[in-house]
C-alpha atoms as a PDB file:
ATOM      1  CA  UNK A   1      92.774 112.459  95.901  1.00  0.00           C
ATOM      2  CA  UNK A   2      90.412 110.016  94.088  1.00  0.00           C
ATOM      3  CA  UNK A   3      88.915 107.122  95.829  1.00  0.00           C
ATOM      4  CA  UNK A   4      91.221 104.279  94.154  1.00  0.00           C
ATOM      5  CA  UNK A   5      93.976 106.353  95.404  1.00  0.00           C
ATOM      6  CA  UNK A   6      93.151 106.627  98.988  1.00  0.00           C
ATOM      7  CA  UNK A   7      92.405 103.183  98.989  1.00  0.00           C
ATOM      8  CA  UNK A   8      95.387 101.967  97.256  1.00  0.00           C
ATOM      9  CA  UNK A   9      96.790 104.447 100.256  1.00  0.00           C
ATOM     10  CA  UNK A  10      94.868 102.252 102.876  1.00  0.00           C
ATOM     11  CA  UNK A  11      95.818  98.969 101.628  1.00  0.00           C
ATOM     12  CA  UNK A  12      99.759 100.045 102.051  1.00  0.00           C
ATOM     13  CA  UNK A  13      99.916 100.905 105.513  1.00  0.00           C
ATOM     14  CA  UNK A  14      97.911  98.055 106.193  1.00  0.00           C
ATOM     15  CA  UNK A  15     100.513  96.273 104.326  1.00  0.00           C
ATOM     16  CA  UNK A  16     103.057  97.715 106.128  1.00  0.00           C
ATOM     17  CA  UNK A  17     101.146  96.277 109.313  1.00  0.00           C
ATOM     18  CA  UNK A  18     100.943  92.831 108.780  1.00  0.00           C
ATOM     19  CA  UNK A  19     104.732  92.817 107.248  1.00  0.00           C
ATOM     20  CA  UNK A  20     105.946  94.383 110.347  1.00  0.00           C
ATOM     21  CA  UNK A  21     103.954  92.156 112.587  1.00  0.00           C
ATOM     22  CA  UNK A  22     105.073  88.844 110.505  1.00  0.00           C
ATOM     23  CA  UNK A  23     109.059  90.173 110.596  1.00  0.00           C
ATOM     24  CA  UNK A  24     108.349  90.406 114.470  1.00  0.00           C
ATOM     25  CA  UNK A  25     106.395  87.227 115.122  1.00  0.00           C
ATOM     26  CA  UNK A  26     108.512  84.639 112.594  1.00  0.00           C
ATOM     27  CA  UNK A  27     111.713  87.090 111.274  1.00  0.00           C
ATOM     28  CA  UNK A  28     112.076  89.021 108.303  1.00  0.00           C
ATOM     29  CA  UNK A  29     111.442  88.144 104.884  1.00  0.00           C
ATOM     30  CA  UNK A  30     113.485  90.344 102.285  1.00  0.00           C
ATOM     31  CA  UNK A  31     110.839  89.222  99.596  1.00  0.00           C
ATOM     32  CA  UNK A  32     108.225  90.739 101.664  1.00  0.00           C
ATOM     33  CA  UNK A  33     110.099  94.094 102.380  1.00  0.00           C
ATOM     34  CA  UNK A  34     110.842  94.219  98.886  1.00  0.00           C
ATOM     35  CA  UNK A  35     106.980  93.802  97.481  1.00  0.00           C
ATOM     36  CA  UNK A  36     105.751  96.136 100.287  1.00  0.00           C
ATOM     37  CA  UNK A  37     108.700  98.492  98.830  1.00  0.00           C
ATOM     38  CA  UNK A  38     107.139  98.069  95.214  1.00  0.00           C
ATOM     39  CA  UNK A  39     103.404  98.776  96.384  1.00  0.00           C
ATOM     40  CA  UNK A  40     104.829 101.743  97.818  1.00  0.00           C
ATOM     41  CA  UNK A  41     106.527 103.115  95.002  1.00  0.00           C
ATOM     42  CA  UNK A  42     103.684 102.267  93.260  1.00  0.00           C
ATOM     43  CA  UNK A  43     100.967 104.059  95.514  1.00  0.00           C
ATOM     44  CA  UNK A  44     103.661 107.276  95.314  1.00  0.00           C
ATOM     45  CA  UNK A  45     103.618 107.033  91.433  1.00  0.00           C
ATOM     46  CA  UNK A  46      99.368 107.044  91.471  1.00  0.00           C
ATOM     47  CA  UNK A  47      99.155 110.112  94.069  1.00  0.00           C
ATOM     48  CA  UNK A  48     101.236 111.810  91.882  1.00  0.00           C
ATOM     49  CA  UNK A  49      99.275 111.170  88.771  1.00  0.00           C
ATOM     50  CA  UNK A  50      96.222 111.731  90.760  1.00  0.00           C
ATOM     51  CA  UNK A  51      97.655 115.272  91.372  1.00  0.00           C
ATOM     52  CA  UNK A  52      98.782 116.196  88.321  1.00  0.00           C
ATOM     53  CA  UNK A  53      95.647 115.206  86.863  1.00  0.00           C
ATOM     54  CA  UNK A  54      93.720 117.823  88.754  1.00  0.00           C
ATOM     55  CA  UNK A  55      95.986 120.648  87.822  1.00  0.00           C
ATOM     56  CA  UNK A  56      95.736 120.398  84.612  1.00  0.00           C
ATOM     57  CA  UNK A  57      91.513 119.938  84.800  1.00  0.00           C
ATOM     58  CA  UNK A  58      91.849 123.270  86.431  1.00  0.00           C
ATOM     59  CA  UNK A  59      93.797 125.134  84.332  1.00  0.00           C
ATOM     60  CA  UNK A  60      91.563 124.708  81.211  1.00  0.00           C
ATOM     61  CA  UNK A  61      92.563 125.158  77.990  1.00  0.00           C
ATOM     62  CA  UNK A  62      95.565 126.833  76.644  1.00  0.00           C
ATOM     63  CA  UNK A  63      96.065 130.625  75.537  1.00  0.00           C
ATOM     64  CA  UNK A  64      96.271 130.228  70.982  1.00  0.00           C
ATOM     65  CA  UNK A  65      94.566 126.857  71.225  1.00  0.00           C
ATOM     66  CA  UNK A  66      91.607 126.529  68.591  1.00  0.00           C
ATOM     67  CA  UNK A  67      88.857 128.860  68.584  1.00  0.00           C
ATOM     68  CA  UNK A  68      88.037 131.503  66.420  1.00  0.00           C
ATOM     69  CA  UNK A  69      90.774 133.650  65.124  1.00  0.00           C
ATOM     70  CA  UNK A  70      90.736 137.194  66.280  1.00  0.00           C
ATOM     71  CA  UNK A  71      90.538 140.011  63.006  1.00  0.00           C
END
């Protein structure tokens, strides 16, 4: 995981936190809920491109690809 991600990572649960503490202390707030829903889905959507990313740094390039052609 790359550093934006793990702290895109930190800055949802923390988030989460202070939504959970604010439904608690003055009542829920759909608009809230739904935003923290959106950052989450969002954070999920940048792990996942984060991972994907690596794979294919590791694989290297494909099998036919340019090169010199084999007599």
């Amino acid at each position: 995981m790359s550093g934006s991600t793990k702290a895109m990572t930190i800055v949802t649960c923390a988030v989460l936190v202070l939504i959970s503490a604010y439904t608690v202390a003055l009542g829920s707030s759909g608009w809230l809920w739904f935003g923290w829903i959106v950052l989450m889905v969002a954070t999920i959507g940048m792990a996942a491109a984060d991972s994907t990313e690596s794979v294919t740094a590791r694989r290297g390039p494909r099998a036919g690809g340019t090169g010199p052609t084999p007599r």
